[in-house]
N, C-alpha and C. Protein backbone atom coordinates (compact mmCIF):
# COMPACT_ATOMS: atom_id res chain seq x y z
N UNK A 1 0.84 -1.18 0.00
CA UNK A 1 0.00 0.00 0.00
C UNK A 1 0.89 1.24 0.00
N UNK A 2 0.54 1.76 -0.58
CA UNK A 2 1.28 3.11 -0.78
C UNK A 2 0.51 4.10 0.02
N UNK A 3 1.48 4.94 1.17
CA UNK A 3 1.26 5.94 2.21
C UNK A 3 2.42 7.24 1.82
N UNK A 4 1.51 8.20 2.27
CA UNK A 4 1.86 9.41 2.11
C UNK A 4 1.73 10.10 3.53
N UNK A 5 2.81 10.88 4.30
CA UNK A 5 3.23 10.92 5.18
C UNK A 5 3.36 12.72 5.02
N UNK A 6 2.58 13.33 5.51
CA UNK A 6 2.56 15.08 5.07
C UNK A 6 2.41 15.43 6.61
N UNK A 7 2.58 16.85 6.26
CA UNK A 7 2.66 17.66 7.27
C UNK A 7 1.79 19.04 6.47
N UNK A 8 0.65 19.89 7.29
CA UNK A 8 0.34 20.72 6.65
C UNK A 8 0.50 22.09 7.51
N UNK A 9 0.95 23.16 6.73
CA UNK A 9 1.19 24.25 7.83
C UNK A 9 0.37 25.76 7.11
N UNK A 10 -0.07 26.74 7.83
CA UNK A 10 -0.61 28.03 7.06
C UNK A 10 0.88 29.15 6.99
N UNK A 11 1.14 29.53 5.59
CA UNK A 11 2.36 30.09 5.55
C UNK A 11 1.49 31.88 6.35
N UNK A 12 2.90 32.42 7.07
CA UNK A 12 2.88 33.50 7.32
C UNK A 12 3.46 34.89 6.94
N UNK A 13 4.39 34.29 5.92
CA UNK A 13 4.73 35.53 5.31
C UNK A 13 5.20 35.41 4.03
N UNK A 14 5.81 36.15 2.94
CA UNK A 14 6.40 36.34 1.51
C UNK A 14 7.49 35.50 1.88
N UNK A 15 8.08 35.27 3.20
CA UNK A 15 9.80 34.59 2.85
C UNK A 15 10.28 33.72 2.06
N UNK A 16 9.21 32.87 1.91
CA UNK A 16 9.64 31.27 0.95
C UNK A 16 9.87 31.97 -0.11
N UNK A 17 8.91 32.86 -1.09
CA UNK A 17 9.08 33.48 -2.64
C UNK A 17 10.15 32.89 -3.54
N UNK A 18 11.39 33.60 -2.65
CA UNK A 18 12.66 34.00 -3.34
C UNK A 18 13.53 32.95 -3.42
N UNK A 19 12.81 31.49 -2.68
CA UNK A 19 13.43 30.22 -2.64
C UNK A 19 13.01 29.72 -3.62
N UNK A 20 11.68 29.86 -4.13
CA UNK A 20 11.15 28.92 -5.11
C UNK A 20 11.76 28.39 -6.14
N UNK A 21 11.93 27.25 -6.74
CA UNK A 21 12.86 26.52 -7.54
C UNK A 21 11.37 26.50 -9.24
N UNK A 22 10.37 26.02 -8.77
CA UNK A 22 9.28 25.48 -9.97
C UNK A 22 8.33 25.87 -9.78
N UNK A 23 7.07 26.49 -10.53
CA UNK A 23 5.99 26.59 -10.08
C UNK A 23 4.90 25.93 -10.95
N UNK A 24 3.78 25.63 -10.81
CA UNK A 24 2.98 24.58 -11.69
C UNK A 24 1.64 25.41 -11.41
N UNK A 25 0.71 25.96 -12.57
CA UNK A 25 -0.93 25.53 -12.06
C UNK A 25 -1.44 24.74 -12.11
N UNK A 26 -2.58 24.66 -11.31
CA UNK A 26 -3.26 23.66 -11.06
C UNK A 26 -4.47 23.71 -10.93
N UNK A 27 -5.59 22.63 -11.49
CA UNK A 27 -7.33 22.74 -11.50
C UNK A 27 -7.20 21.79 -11.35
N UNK A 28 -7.97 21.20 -10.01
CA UNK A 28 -8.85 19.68 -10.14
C UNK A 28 -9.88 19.67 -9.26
N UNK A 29 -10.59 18.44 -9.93
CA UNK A 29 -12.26 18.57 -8.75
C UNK A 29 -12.42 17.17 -8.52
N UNK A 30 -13.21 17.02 -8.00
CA UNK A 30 -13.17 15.44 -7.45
C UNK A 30 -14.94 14.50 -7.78
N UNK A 31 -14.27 13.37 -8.38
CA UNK A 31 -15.10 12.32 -8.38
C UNK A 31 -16.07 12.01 -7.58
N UNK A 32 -15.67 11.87 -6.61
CA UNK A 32 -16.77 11.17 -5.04
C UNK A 32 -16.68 12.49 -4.15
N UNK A 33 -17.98 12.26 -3.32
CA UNK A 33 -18.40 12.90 -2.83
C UNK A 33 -17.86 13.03 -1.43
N UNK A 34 -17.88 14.20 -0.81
CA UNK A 34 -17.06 14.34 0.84
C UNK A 34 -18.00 13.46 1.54
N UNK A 35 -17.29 13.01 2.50
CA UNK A 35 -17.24 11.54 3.20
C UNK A 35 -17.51 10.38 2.98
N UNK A 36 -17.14 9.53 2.09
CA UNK A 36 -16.98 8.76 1.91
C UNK A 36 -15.84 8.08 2.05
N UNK A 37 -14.87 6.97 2.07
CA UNK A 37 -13.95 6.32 2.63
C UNK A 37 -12.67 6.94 1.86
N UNK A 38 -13.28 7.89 0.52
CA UNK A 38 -11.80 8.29 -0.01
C UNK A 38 -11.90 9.15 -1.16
N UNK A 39 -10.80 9.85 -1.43
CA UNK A 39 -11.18 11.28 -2.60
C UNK A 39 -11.09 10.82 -3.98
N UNK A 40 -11.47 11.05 -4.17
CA UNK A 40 -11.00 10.69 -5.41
C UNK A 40 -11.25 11.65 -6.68
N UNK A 41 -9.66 12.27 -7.25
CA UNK A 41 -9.37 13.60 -7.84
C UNK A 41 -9.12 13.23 -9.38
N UNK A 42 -9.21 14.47 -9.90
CA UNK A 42 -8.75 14.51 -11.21
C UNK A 42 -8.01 15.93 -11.02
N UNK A 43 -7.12 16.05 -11.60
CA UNK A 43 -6.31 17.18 -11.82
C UNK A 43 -5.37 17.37 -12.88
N UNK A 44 -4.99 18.58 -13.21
CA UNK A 44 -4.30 19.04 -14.52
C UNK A 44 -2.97 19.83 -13.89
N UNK A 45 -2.20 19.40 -13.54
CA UNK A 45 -0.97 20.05 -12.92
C UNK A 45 -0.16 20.59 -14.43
N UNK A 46 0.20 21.60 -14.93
CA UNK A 46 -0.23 22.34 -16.10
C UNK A 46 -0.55 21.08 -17.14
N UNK A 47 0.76 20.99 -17.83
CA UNK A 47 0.18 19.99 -19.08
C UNK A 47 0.12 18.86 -18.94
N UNK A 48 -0.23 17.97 -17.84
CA UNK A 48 -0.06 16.44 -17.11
C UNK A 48 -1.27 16.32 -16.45
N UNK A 49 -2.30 15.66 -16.64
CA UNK A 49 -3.43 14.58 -16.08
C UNK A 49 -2.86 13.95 -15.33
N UNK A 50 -3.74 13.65 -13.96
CA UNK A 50 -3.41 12.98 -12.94
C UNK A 50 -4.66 12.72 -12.09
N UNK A 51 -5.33 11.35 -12.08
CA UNK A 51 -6.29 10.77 -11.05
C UNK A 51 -5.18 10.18 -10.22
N UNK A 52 -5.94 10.78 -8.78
CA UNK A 52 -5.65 10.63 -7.30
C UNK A 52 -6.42 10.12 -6.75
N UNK A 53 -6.39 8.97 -6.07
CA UNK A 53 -6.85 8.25 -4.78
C UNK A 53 -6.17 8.63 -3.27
N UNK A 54 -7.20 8.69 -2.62
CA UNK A 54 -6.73 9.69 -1.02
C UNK A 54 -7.62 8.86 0.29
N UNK A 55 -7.30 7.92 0.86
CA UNK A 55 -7.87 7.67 2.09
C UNK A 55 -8.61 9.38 2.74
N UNK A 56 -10.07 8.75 2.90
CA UNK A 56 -10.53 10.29 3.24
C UNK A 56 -10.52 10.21 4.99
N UNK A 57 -9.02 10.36 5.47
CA UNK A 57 -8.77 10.22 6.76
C UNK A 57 -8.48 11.57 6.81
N UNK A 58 -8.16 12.28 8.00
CA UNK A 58 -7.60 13.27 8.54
C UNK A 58 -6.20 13.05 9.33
N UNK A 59 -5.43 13.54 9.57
CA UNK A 59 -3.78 12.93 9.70
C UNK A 59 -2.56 12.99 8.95
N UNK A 60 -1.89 12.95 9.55
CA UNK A 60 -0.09 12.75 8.99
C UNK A 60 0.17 12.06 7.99
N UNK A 61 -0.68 10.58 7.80
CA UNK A 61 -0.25 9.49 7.16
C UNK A 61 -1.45 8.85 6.99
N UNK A 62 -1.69 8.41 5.34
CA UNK A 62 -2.95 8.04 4.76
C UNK A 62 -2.51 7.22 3.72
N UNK A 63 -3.13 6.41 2.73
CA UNK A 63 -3.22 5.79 1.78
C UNK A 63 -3.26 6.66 0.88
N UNK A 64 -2.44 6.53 -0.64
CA UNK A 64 -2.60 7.36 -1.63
C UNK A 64 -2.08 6.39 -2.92
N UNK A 65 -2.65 6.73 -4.03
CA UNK A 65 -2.30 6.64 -5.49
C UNK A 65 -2.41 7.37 -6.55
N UNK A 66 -1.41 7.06 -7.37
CA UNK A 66 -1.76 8.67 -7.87
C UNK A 66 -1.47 7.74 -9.29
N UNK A 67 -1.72 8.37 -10.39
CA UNK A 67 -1.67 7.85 -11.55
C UNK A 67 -1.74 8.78 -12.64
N UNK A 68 -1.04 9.21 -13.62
CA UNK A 68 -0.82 9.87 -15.00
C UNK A 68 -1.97 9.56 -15.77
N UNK A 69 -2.60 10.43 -16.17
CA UNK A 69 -3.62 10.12 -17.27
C UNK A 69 -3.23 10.92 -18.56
N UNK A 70 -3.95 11.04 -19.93
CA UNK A 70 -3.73 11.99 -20.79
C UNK A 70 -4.78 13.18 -20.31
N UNK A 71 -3.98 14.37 -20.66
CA UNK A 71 -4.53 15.61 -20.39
C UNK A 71 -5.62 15.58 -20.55
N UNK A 72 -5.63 15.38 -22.09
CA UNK A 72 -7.50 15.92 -22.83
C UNK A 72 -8.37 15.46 -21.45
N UNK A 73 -8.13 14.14 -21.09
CA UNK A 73 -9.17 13.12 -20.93
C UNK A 73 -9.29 13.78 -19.20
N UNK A 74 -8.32 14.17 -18.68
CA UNK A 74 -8.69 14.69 -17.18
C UNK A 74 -9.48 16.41 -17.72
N UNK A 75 -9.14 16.52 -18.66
CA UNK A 75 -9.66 17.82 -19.18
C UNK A 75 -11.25 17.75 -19.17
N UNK A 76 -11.13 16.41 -19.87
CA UNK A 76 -12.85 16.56 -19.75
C UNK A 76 -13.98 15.85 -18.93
N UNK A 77 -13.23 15.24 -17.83
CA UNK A 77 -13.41 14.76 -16.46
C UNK A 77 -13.70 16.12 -15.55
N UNK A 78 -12.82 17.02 -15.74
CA UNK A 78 -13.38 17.96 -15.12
C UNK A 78 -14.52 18.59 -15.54
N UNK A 79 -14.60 19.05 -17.13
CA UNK A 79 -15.86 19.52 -17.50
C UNK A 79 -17.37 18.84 -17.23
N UNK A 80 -17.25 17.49 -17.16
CA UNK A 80 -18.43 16.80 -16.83
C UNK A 80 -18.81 16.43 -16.09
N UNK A 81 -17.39 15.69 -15.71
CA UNK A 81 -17.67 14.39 -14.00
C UNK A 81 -17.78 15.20 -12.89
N UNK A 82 -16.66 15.95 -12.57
CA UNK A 82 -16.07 16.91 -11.76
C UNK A 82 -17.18 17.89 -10.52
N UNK A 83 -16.84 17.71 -9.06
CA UNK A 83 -17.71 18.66 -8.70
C UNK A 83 -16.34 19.62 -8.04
N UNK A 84 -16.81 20.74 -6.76
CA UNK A 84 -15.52 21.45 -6.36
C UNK A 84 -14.36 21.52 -7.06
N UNK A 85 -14.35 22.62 -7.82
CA UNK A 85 -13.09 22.94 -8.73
C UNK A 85 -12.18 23.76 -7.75
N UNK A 86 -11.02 23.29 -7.55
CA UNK A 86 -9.59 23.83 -6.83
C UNK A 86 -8.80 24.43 -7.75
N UNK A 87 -8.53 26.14 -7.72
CA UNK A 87 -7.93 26.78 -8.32
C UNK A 87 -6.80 27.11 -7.41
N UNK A 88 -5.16 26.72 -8.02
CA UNK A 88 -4.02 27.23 -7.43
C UNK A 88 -3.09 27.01 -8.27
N UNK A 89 -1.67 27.52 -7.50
CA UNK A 89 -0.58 27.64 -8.07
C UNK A 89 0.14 26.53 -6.86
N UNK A 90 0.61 25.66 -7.16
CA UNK A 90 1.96 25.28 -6.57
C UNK A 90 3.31 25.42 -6.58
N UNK A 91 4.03 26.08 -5.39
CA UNK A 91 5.30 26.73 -5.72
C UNK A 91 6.56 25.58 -5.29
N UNK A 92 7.47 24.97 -5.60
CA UNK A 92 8.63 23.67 -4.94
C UNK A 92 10.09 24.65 -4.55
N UNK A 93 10.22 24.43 -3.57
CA UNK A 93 11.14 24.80 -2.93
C UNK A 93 11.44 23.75 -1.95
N UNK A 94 12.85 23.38 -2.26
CA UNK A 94 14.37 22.98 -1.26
C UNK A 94 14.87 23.17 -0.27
N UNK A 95 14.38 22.99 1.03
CA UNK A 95 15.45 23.39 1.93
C UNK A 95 16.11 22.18 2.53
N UNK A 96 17.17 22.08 3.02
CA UNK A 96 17.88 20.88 2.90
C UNK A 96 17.81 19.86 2.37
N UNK A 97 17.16 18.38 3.42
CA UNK A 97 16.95 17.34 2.66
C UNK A 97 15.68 16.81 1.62
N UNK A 98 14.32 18.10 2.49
CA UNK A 98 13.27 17.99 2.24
C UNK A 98 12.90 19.00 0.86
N UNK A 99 11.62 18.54 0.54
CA UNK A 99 10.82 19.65 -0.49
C UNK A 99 9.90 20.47 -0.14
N UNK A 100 9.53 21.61 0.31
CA UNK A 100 8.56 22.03 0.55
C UNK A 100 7.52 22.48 -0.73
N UNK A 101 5.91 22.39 -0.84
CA UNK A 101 5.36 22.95 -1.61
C UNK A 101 4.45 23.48 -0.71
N UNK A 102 4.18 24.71 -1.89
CA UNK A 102 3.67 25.85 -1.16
C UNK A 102 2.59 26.34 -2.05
N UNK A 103 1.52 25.82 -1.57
CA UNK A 103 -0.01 26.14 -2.43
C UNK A 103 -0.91 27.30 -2.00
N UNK A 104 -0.48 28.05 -3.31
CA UNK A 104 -1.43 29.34 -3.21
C UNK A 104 -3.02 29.13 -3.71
N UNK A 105 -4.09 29.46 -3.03
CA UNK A 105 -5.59 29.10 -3.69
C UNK A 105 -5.51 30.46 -4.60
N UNK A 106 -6.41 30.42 -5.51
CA UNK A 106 -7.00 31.04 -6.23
C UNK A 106 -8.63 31.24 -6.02
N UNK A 107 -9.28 32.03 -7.06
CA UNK A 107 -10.84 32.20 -6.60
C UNK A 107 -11.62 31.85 -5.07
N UNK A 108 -12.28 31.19 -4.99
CA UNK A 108 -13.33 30.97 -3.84
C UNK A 108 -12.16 30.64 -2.41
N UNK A 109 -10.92 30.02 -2.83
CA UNK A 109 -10.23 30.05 -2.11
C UNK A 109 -9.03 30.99 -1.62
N UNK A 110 -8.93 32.36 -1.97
CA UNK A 110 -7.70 32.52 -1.93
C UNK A 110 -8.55 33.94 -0.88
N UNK A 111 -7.16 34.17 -0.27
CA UNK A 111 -6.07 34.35 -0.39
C UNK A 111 -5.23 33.29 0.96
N UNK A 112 -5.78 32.02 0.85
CA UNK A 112 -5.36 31.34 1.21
C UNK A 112 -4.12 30.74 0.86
N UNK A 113 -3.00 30.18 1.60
CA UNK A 113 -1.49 29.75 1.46
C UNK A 113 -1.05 28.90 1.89
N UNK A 114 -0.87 27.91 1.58
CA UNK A 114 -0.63 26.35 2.63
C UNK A 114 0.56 25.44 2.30
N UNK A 115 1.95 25.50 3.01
CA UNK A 115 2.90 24.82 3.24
C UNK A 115 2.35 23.39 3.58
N UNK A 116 3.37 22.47 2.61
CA UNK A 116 2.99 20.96 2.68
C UNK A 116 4.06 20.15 2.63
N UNK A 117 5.06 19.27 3.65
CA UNK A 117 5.98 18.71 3.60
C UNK A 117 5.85 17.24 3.36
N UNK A 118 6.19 16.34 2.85
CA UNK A 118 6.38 15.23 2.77
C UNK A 118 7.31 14.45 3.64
N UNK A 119 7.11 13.44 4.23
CA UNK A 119 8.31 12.82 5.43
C UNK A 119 8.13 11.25 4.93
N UNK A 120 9.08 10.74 5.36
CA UNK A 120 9.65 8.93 4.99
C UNK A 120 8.72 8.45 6.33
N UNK A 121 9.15 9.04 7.62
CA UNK A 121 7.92 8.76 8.81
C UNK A 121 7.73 9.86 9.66
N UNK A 122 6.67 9.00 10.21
CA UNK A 122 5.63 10.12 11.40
C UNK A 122 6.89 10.97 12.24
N UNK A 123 7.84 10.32 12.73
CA UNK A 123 8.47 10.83 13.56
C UNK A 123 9.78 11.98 12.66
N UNK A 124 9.63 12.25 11.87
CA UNK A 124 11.28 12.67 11.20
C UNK A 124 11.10 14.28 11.43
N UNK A 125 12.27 14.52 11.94
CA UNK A 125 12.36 16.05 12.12
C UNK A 125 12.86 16.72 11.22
N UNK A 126 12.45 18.11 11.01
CA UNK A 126 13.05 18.44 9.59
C UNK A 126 12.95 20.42 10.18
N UNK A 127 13.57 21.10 9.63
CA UNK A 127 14.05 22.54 9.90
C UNK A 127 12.87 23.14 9.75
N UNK A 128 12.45 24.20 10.46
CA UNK A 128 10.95 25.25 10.60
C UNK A 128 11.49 26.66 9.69
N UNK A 129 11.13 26.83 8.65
CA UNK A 129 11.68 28.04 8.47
C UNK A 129 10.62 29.45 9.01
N UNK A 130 11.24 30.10 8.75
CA UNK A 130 11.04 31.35 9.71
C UNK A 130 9.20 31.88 9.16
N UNK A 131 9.03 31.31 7.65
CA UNK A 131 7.95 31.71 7.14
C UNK A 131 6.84 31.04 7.41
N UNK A 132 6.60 29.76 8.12
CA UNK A 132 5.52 28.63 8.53
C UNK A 132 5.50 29.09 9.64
N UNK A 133 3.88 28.60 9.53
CA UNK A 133 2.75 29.52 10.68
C UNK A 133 2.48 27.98 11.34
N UNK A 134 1.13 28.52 11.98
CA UNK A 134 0.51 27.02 12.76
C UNK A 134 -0.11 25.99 11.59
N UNK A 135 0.22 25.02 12.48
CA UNK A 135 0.25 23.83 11.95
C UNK A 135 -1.47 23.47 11.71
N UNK A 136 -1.79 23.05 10.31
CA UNK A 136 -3.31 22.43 10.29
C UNK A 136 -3.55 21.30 9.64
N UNK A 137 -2.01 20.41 10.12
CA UNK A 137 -2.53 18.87 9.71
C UNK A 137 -3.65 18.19 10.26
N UNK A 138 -4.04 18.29 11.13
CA UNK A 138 -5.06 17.71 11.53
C UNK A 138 -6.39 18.01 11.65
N UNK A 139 -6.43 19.48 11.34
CA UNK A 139 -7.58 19.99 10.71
C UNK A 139 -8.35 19.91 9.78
N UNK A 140 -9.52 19.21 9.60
CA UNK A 140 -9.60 18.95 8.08
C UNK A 140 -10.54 19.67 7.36
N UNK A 141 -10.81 21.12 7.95
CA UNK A 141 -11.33 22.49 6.91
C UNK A 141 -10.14 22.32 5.90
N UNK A 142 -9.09 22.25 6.15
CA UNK A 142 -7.60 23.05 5.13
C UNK A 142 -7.43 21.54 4.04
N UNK A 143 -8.27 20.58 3.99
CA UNK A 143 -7.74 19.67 2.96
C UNK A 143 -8.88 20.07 2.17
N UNK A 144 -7.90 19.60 0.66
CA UNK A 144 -8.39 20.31 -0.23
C UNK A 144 -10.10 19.89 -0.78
N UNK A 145 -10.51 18.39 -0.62
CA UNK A 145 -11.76 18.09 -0.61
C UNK A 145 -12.61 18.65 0.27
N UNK A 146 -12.19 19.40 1.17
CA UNK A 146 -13.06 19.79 1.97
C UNK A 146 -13.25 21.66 1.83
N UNK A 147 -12.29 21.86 1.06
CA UNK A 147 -12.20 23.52 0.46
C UNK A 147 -12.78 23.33 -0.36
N UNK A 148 -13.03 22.37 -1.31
CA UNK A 148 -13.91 22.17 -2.38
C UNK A 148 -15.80 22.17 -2.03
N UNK A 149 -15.67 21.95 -1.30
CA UNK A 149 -17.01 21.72 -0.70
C UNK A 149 -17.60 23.60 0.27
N UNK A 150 -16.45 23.72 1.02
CA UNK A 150 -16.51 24.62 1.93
C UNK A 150 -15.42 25.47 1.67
N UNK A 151 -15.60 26.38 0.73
CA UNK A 151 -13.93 27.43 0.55
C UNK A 151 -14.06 28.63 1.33
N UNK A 152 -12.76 28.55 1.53
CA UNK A 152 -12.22 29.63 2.55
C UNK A 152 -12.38 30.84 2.67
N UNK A 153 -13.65 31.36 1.44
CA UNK A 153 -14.07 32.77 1.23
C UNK A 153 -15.44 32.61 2.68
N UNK A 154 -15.85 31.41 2.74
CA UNK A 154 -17.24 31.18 2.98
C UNK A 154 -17.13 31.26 4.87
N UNK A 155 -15.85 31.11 5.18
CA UNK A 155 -15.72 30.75 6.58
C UNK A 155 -15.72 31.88 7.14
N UNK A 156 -16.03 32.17 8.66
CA UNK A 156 -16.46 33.48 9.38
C UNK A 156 -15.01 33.68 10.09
């Protein structure tokens, strides 16, 4: 089984910017409906199709698959199948051993900003940079099926 081991944080300031190495847009909406046992995405990370499978857990560490599709065809998964459309930019930045990405929302979501680390395990420590805010891994307003449903314009 393939697990994915994240960390999610709300960025607090411009500092990361000037680190950024890649940036990608991004649209996807999802197949199944919020709560059910798991997400299930389509997305266009610019010119690359990609259906995602997501244990619809809340936590550090979940079940995931991810799989390459052809563009057109997630293209028009979104136009039809598709409900909650996620508008952002993803920014990749390096700091030591790790990658950080750093997802800016767009429309219904923005001006929302959300630092996302990847770890090998639950326990691995890794450097805080000065620009990560509080932590909302375990929150599950801030995952993205659930911004899809409930975006961050809408919250009091």
């Amino acid at each position: 089984m393939a697990i994915e081991i994240e960390r999610k944080f709300l960025v607090r300031n411009d500092g990361w910017r000037a680190q950024v190495q890649k940036s990608i847009p991004m649209r996807h909406g999802y197949l199944a409906p919020l709560g059910g046992k798991a997400s299930v995405r389509v997305r266009v990370e610019g010119e690359v199709g990609k259906l995602n499978v997501k244990a619809a857990k809340v936590g550090m560490s979940r079940a995931e698959y991810e799989y390459e599709i052809p563009a057109a065809e997630a293209e028009e998964m979104l136009a039809s199948l598709c409900s909650g459309l996620i508008l952002k930019t993803r920014h990749y930045l390096r700091l030591g051993p790790h990658v950080w990405e750093i997802d800016v929302f767009e429309g219904d979501n923005a001006p929302l900003i959300v630092a996302e680390i990847e770890l090998g395990a639950e326990d691995e420590t890794f450097d805080k940079p000065e620009w990560l805010g509080r932590e909302i891994t375990e929150d599950r307003r801030y995952y993205n099926h659930a911004l899809s449903v409930t975006p961050y314009k809408t919250w009091d």
